[in-house]
N, C-alpha and C. Protein backbone atom coordinates (compact mmCIF):
# COMPACT_ATOMS: atom_id res chain seq x y z
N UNK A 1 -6.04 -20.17 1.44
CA UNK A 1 -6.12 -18.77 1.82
C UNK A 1 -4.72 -18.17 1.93
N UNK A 2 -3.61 -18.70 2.69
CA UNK A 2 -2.62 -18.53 2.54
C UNK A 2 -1.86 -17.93 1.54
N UNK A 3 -2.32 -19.02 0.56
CA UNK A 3 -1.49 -18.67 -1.14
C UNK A 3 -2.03 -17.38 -1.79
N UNK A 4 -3.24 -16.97 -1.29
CA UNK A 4 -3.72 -16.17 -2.00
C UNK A 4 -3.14 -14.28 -1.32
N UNK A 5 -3.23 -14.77 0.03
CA UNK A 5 -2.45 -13.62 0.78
C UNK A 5 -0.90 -13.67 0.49
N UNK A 6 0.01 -14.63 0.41
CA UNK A 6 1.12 -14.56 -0.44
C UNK A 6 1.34 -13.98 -1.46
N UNK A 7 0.17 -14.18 -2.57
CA UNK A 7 0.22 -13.47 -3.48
C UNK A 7 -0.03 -11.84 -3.49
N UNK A 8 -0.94 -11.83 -2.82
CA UNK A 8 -1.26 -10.24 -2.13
C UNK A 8 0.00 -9.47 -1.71
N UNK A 9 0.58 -10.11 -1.38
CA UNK A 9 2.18 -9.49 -0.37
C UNK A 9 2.47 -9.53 -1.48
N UNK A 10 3.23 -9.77 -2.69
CA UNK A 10 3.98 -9.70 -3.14
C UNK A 10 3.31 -8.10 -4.50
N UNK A 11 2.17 -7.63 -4.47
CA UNK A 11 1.92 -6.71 -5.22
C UNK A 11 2.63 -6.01 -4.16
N UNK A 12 2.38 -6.22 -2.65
CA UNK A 12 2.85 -5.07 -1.63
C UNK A 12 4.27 -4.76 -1.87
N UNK A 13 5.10 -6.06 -1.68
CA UNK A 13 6.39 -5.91 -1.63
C UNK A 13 6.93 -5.48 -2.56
N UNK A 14 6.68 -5.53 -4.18
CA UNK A 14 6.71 -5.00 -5.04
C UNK A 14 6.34 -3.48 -5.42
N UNK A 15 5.40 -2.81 -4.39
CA UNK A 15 5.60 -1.45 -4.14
C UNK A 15 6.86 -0.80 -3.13
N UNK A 16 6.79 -1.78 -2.17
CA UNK A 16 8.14 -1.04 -1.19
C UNK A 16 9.67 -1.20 -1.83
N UNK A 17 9.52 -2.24 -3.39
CA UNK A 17 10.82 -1.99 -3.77
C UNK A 17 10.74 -1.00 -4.51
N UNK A 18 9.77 -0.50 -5.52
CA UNK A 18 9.79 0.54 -5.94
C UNK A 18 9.80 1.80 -5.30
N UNK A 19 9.38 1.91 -3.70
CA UNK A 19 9.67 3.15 -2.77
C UNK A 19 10.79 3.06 -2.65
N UNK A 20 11.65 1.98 -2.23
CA UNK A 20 12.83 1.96 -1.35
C UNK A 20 13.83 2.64 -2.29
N UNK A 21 13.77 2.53 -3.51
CA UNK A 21 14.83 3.54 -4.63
C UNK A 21 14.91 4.54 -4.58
N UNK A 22 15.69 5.69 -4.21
CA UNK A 22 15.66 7.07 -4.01
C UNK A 22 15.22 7.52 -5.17
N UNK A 23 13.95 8.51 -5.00
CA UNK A 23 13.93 9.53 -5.86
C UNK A 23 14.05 10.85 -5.30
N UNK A 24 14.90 11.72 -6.35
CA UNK A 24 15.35 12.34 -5.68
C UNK A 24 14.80 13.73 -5.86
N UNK A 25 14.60 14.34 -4.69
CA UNK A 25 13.51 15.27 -4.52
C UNK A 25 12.25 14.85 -4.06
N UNK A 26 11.57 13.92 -4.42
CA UNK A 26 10.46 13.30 -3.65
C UNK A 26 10.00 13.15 -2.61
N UNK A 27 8.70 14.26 -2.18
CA UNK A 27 7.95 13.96 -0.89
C UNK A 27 7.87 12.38 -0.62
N UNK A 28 7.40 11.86 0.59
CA UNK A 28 6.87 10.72 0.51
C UNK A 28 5.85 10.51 0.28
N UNK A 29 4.74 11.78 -0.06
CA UNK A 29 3.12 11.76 -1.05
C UNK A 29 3.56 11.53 -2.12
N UNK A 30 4.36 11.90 -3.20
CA UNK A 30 4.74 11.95 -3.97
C UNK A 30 4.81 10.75 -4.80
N UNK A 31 6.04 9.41 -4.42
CA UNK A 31 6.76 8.94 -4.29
C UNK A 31 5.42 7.48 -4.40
N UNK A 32 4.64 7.69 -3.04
CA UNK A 32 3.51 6.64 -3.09
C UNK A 32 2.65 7.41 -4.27
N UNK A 33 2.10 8.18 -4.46
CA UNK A 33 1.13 8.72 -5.98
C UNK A 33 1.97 8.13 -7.05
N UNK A 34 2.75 8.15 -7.37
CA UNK A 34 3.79 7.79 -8.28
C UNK A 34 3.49 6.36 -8.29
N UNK A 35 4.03 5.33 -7.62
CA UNK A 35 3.61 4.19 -7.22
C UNK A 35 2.20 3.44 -7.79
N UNK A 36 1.36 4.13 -7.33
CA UNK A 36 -0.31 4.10 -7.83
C UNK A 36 -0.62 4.61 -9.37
N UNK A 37 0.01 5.05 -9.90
CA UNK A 37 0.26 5.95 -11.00
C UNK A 37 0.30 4.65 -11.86
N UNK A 38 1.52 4.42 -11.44
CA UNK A 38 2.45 3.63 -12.13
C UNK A 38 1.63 2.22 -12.38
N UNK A 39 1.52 1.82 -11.33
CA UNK A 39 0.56 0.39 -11.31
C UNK A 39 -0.64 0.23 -11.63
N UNK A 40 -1.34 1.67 -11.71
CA UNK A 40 -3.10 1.61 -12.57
C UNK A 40 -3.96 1.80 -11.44
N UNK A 41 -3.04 1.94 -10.17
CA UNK A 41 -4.31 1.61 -9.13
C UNK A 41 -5.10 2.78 -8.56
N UNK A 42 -6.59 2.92 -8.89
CA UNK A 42 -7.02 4.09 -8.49
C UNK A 42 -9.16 3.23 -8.39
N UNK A 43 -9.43 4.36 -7.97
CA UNK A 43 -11.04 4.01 -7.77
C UNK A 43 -12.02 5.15 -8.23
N UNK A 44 -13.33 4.84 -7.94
CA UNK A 44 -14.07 5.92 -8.03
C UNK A 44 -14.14 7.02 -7.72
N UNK A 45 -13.83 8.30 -7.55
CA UNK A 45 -13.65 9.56 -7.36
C UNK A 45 -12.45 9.55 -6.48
N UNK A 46 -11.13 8.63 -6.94
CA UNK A 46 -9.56 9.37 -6.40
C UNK A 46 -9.57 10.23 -6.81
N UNK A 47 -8.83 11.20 -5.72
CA UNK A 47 -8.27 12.35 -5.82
C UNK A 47 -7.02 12.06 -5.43
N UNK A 48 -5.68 12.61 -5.62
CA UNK A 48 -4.72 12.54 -5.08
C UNK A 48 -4.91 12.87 -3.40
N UNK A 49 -5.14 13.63 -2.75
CA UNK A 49 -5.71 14.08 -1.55
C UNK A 49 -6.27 12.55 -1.04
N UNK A 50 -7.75 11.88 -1.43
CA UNK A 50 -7.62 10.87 -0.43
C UNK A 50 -6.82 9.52 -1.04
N UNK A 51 -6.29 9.78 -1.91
CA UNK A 51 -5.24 8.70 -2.33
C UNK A 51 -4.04 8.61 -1.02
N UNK A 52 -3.78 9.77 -0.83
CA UNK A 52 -2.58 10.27 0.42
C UNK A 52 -3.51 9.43 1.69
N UNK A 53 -4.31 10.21 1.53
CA UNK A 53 -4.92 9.70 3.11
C UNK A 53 -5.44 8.41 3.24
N UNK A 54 -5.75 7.64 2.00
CA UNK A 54 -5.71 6.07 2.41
C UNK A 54 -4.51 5.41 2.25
N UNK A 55 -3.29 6.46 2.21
CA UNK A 55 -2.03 5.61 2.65
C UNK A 55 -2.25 5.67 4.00
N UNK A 56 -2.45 7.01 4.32
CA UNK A 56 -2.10 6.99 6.12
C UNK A 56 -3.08 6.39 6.88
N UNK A 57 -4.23 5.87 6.09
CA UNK A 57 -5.06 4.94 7.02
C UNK A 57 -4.63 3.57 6.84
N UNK A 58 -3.85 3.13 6.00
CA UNK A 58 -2.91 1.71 6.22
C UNK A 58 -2.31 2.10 7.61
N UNK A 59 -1.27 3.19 7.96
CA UNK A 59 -0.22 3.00 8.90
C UNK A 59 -0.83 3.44 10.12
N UNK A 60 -2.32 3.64 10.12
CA UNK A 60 -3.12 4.28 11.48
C UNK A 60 -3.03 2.62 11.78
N UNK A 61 -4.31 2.00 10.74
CA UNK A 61 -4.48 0.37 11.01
C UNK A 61 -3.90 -0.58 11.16
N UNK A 62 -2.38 0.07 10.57
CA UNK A 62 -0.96 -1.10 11.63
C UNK A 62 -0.68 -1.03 12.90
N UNK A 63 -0.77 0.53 13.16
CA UNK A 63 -0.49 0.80 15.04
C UNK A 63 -1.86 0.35 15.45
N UNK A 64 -2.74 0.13 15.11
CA UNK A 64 -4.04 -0.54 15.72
C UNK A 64 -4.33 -1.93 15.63
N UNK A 65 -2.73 -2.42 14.92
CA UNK A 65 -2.55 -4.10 14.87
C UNK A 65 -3.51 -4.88 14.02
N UNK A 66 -3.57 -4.34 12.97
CA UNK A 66 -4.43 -4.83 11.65
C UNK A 66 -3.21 -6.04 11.21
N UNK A 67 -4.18 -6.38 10.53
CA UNK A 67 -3.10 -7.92 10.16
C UNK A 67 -3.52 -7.48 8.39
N UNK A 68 -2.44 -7.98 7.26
CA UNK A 68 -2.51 -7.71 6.03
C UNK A 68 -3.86 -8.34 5.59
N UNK A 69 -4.07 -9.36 5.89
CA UNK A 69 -5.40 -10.05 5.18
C UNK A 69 -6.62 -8.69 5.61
N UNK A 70 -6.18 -8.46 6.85
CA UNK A 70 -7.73 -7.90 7.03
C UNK A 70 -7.76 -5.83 6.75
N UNK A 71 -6.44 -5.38 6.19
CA UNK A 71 -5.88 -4.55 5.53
C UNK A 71 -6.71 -4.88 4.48
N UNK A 72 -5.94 -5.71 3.54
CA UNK A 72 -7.09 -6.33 1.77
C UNK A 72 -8.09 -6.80 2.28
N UNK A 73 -8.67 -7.10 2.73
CA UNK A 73 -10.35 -7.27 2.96
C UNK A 73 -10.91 -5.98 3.37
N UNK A 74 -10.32 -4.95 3.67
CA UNK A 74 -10.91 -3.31 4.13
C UNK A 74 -10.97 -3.10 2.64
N UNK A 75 -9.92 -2.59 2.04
CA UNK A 75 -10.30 -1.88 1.03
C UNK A 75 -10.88 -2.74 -0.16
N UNK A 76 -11.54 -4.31 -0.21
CA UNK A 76 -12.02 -4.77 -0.88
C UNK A 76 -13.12 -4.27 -1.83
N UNK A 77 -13.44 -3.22 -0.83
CA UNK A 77 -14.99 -2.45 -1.58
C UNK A 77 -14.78 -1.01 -2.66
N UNK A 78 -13.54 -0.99 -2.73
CA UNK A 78 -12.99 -0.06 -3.79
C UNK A 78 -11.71 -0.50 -4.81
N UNK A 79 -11.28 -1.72 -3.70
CA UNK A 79 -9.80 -2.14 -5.04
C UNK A 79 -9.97 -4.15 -5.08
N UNK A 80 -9.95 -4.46 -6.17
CA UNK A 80 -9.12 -5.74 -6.21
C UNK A 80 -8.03 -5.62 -5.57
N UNK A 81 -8.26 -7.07 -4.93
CA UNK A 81 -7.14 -7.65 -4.07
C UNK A 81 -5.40 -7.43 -4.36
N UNK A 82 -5.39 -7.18 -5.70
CA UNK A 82 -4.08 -6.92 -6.38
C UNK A 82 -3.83 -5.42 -5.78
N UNK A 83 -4.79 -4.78 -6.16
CA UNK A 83 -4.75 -3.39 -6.39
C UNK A 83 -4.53 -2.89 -4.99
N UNK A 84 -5.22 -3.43 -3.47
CA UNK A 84 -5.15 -3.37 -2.83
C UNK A 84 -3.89 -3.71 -1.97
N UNK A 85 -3.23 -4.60 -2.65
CA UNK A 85 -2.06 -4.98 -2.08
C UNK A 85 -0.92 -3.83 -2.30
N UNK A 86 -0.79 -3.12 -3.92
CA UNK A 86 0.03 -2.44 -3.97
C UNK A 86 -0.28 -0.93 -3.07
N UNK A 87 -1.73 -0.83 -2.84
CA UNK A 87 -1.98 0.28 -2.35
C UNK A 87 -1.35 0.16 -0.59
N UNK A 88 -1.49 -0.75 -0.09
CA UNK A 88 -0.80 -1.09 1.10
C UNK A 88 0.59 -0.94 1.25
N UNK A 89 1.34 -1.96 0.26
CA UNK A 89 2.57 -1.83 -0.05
C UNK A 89 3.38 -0.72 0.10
N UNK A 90 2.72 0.27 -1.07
CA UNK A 90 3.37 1.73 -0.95
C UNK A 90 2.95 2.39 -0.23
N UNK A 91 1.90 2.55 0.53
CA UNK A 91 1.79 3.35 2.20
C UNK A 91 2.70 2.71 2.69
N UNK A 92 2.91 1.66 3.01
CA UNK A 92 3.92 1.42 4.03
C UNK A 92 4.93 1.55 4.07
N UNK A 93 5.30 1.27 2.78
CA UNK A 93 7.49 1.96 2.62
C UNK A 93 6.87 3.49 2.30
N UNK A 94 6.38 4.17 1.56
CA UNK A 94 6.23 5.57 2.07
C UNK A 94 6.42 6.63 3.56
N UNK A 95 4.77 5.80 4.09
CA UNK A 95 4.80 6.42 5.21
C UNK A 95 5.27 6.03 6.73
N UNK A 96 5.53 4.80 6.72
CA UNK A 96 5.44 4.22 7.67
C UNK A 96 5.93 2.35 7.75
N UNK A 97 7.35 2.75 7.52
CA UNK A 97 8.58 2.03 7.19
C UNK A 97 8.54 1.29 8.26
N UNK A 98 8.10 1.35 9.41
CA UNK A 98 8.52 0.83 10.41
C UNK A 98 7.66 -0.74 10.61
N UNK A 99 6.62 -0.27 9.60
CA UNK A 99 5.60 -1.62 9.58
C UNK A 99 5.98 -2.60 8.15
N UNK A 100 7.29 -2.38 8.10
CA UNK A 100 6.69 -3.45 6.34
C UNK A 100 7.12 -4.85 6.77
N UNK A 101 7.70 -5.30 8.28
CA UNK A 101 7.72 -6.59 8.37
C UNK A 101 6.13 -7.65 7.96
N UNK A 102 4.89 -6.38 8.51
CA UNK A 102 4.00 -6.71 8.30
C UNK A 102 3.32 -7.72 6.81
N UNK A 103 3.78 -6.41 5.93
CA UNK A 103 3.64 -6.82 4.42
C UNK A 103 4.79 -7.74 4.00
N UNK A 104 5.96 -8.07 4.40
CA UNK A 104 7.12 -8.41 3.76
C UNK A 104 6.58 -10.13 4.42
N UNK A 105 5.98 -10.29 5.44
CA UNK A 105 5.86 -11.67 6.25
C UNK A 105 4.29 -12.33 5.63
N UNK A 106 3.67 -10.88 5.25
CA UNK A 106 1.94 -11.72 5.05
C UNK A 106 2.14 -12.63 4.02
């Protein structure tokens, strides 16, 4: 189980290096859409709108002490585990920087 959440972190961490690069002019909606863009990751009726807002329900479910496994097991019912990882990833260096020990340790 381990290895497999290792692997999970690393779609994550692989989004917060692609946040952590200034772009310049870039909201931090932006910046994560971009991110998701980029990597393919989207579901059944995304909209950019709740694309945004299931970033900010990653960084609600960190201050509510969600652990990464159980982060990718939430959104299991709309993304592969991959997909889910980067979607975590980039909420978190987006919105809510203060949690990526979370993703950087899972």
């Amino acid at each position: 189980m381990n290895v497999r959440i290792a692997g999970l972190a690393l779609g994550g961490m692989a989004a917060c290096a692609l946040l952590c690069a200034p772009v310049a002019g870039a909201s931090p909606e932006d910046a994560f859409l971009d991110v998701l863009g980029d990597a393919g990751v989207t579901w059944p009726g995304a909209t950019p709108e709740n694309m945004v807002e299931a970033g900010h329900g990653v960084c609600q479910d960190w201050a509510n002490g969600a652990t990464l496994e159980g982060e990718i097991a939430g959104l299991a019912e709309y993304l592969d585990p991959h997909d889910a990882g980067v979607l975590v990833g980039a909420a978190t260096a987006a919105f809510c920087p203060e949690y990526e020990s979370i993703v950087n340790e899972g």
